[in-house]
Protein backbone atom coordinates (compact mmCIF):
# COMPACT_ATOMS: atom_id res chain seq x y z
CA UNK A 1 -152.82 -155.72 74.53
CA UNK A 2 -153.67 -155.36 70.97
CA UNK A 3 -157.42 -156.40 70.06
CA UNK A 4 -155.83 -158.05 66.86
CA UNK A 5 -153.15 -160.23 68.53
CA UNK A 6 -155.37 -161.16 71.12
CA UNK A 7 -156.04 -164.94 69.72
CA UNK A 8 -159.81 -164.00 70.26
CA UNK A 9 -161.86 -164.77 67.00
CA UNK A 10 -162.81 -161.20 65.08
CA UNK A 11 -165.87 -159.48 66.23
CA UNK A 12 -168.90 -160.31 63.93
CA UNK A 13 -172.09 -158.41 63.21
CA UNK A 14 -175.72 -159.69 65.00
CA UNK A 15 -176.36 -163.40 62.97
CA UNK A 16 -179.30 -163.90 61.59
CA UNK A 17 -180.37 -165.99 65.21
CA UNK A 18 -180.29 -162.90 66.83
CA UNK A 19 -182.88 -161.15 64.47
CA UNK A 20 -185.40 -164.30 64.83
CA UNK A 21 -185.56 -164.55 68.48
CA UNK A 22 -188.21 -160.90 68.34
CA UNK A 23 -189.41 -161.15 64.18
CA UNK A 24 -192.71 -162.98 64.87
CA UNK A 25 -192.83 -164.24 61.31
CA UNK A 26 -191.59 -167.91 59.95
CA UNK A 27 -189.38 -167.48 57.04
CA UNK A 28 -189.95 -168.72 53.16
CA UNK A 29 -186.91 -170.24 51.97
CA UNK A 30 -186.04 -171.59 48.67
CA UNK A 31 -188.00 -175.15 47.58
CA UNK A 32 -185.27 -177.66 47.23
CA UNK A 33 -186.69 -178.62 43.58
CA UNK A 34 -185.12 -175.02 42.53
CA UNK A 35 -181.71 -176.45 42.77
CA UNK A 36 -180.44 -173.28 44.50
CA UNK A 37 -178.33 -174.67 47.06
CA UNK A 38 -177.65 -172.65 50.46
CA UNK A 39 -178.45 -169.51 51.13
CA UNK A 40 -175.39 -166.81 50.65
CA UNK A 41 -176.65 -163.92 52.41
CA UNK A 42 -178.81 -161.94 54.28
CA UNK A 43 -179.98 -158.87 55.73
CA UNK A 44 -182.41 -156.93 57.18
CA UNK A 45 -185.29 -154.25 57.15
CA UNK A 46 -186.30 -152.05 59.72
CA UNK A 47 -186.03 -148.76 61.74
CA UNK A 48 -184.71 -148.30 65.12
CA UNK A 49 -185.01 -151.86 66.97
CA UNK A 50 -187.69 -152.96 65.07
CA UNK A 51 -187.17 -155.66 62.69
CA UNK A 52 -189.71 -155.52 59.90
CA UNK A 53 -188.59 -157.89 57.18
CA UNK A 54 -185.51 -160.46 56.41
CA UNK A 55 -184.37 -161.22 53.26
CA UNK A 56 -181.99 -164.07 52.09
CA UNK A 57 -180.17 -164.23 48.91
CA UNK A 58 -179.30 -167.10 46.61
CA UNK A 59 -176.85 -167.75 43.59
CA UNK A 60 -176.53 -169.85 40.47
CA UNK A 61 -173.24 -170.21 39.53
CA UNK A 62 -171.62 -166.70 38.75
CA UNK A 63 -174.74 -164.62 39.00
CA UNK A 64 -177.50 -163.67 41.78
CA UNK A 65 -180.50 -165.50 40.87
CA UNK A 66 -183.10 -164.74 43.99
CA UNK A 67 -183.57 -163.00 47.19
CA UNK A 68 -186.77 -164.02 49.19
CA UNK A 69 -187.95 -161.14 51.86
CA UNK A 70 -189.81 -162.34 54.70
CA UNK A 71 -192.39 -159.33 55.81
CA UNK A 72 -193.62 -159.42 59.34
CA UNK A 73 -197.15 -157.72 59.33
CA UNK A 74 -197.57 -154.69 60.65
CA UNK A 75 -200.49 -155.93 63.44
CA UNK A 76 -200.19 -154.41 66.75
CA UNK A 77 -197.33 -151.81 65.52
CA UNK A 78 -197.22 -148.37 64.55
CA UNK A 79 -196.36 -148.77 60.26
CA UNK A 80 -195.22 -145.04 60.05
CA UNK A 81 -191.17 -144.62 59.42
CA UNK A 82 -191.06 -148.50 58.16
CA UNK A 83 -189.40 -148.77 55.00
CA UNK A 84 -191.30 -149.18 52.06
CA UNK A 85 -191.88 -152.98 50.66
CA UNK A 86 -193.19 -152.47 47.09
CA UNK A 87 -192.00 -154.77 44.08
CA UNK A 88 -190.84 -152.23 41.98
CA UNK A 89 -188.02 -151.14 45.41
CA UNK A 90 -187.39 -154.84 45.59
CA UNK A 91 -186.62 -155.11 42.19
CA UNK A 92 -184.19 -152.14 41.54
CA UNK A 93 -182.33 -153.07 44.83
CA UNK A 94 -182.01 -156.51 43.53
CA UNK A 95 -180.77 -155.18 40.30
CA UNK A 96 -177.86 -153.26 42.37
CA UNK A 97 -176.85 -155.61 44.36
CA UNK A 98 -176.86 -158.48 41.02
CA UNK A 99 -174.30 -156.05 39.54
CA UNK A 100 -171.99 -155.84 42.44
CA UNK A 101 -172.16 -159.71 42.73
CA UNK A 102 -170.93 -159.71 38.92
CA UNK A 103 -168.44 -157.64 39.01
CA UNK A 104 -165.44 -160.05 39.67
CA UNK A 105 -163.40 -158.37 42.00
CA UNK A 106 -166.60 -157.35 44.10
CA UNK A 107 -164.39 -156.78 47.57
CA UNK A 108 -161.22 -155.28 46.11
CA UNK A 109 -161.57 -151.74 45.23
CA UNK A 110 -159.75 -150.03 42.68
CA UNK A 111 -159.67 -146.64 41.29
CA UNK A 112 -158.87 -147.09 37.95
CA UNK A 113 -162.13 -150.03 37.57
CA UNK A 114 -164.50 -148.85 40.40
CA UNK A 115 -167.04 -151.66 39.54
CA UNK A 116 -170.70 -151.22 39.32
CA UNK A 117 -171.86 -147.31 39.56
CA UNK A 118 -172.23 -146.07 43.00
CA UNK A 119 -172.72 -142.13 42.00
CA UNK A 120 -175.82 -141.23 43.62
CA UNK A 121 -177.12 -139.60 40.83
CA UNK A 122 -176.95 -142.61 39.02
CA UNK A 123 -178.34 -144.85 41.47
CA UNK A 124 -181.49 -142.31 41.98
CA UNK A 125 -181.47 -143.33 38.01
CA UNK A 126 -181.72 -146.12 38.16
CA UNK A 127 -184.59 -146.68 41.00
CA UNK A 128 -186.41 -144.06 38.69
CA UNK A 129 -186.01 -146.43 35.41
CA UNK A 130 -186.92 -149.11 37.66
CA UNK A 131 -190.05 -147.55 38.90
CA UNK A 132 -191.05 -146.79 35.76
CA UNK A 133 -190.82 -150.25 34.25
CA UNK A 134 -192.57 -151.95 36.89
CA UNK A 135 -195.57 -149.35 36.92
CA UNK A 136 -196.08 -149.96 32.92
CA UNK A 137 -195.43 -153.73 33.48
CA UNK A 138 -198.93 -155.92 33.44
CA UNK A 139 -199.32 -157.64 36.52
CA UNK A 140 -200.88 -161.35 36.58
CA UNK A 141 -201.96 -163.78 38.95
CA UNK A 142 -199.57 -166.64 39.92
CA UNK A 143 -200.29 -169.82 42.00
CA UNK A 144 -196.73 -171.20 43.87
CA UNK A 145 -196.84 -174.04 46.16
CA UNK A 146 -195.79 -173.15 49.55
CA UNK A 147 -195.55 -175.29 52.18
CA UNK A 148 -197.06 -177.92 49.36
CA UNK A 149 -200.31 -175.81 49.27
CA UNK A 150 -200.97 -173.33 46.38
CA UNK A 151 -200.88 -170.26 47.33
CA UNK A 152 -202.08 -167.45 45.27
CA UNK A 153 -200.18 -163.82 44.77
CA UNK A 154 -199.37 -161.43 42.12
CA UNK A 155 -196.54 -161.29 39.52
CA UNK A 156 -195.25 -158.50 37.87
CA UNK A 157 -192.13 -159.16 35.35
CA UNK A 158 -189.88 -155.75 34.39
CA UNK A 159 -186.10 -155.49 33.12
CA UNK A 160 -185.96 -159.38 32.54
CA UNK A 161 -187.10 -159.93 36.30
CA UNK A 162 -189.80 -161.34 38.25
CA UNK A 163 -190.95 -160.25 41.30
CA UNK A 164 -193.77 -162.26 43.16
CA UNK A 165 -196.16 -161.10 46.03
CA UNK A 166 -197.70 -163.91 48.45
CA UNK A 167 -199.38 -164.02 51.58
CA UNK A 168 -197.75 -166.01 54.39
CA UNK A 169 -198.64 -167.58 57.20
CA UNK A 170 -201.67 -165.78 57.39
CA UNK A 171 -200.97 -162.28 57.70
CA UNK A 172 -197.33 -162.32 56.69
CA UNK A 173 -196.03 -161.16 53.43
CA UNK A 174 -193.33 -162.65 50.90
CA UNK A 175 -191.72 -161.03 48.39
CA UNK A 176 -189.54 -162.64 45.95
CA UNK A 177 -187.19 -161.50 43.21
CA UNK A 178 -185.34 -163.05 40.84
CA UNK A 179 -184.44 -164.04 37.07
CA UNK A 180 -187.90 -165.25 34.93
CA UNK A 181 -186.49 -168.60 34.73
CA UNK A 182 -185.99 -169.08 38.73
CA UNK A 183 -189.49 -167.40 39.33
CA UNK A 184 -191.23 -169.60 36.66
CA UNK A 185 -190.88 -172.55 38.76
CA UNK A 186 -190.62 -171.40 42.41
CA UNK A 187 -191.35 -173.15 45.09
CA UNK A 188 -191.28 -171.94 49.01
CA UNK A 189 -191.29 -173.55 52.45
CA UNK A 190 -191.13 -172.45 55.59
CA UNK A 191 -187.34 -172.13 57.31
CA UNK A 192 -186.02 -174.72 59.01
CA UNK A 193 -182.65 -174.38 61.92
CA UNK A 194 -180.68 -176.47 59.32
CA UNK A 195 -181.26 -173.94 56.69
CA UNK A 196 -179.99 -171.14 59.02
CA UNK A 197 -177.02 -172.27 60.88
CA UNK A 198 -174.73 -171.11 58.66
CA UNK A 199 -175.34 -167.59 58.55
């Protein structure tokens, strides 16, 4: 019998459940005062069966505004061969992945308009001009509520973006990137089922 007549519904990736039931860490989510609606998206860090950070994406209207990445710390686990979690790798990824989500025929492709560059020249570039301007860029102290407590982390603000540094939970790590405006105002809380269902 063919798999695709079979009536059965087509075979899905892990959903975000799956990841949660082993990453030890609550995740930030958007404040409701940002106005951002549901989340879109999500995906995950890690190497081999180890989870080490989720990240969940939001829009405003046409464009990407935010992605918030949930870091689980690294306490009782060998760091070495995790990926890297550093603003300025945040930043350029978010950058990418903005200009896919612009590009309005993001899941047709077409030879003749190939969308966003994915040369790999180009998108070492890139994450090289994105380095760059987040190592000159000043960094300052910022104070967002979480959980309705301040909390205080770091700020740095390159290529019209912000991306913001907090602790969570205690020895947890957030790291969120997004356009100045959204990141002016933000807001976090912690996750709750509601907010996950859907993906």
């Amino acid at each position: 019998m063919d798999a695709d007549n079979s009536g059965a519904p087509p075979a899905r990736g892990p959903a975000l459940a799956d990841y949660l039931i082993d990453f030890p860490a609550p995740l930030a989510v958007a404040g409701a005062d940002l106005g951002l609606g549901t989340i879109i998206s999500w995906s995950s860090h890690g190497v081999n069966d180890l989870t080490s950070a989720l990240e969940l994406f939001y829009e405003q209207g046409p464009r990407l505004a935010m992605a918030i990445t949930t870091i689980r710390s690294t306490r009782g686990i060998d760091p070495r061969g995790l990926p890297l979690e550093t603003p300025a790798l945040h930043l350029s990824n978010f950058l990418a992945r903005a200009a896919v989500h612009a590009h309005s025929d993001r899941y047709r492709f077409d030879p003749e308009d190939p969308g966003p560059v994915s040369d790999p020249a180009a998108r070492l570039e890139h994450e090289r001009r994105t380095q760059h301007a987040t190592d000159q860029a000043p960094r300052s102290t910022v104070t967002v509520l979480c959980d309705g407590r301040p909390v205080t982390g770091r700020r740095v603000t390159a290529l019209e973006h912000s991306v913001i540094e907090l602790p969570w939970h205690d020895e947890h790590t957030v790291l969120c990137v997004g356009t100045q405006d959204i990141l002016d105002k933000l807001t976090l809380r912690t996750s709750t089922p509601e907010d996950l269902a859907h993906l």
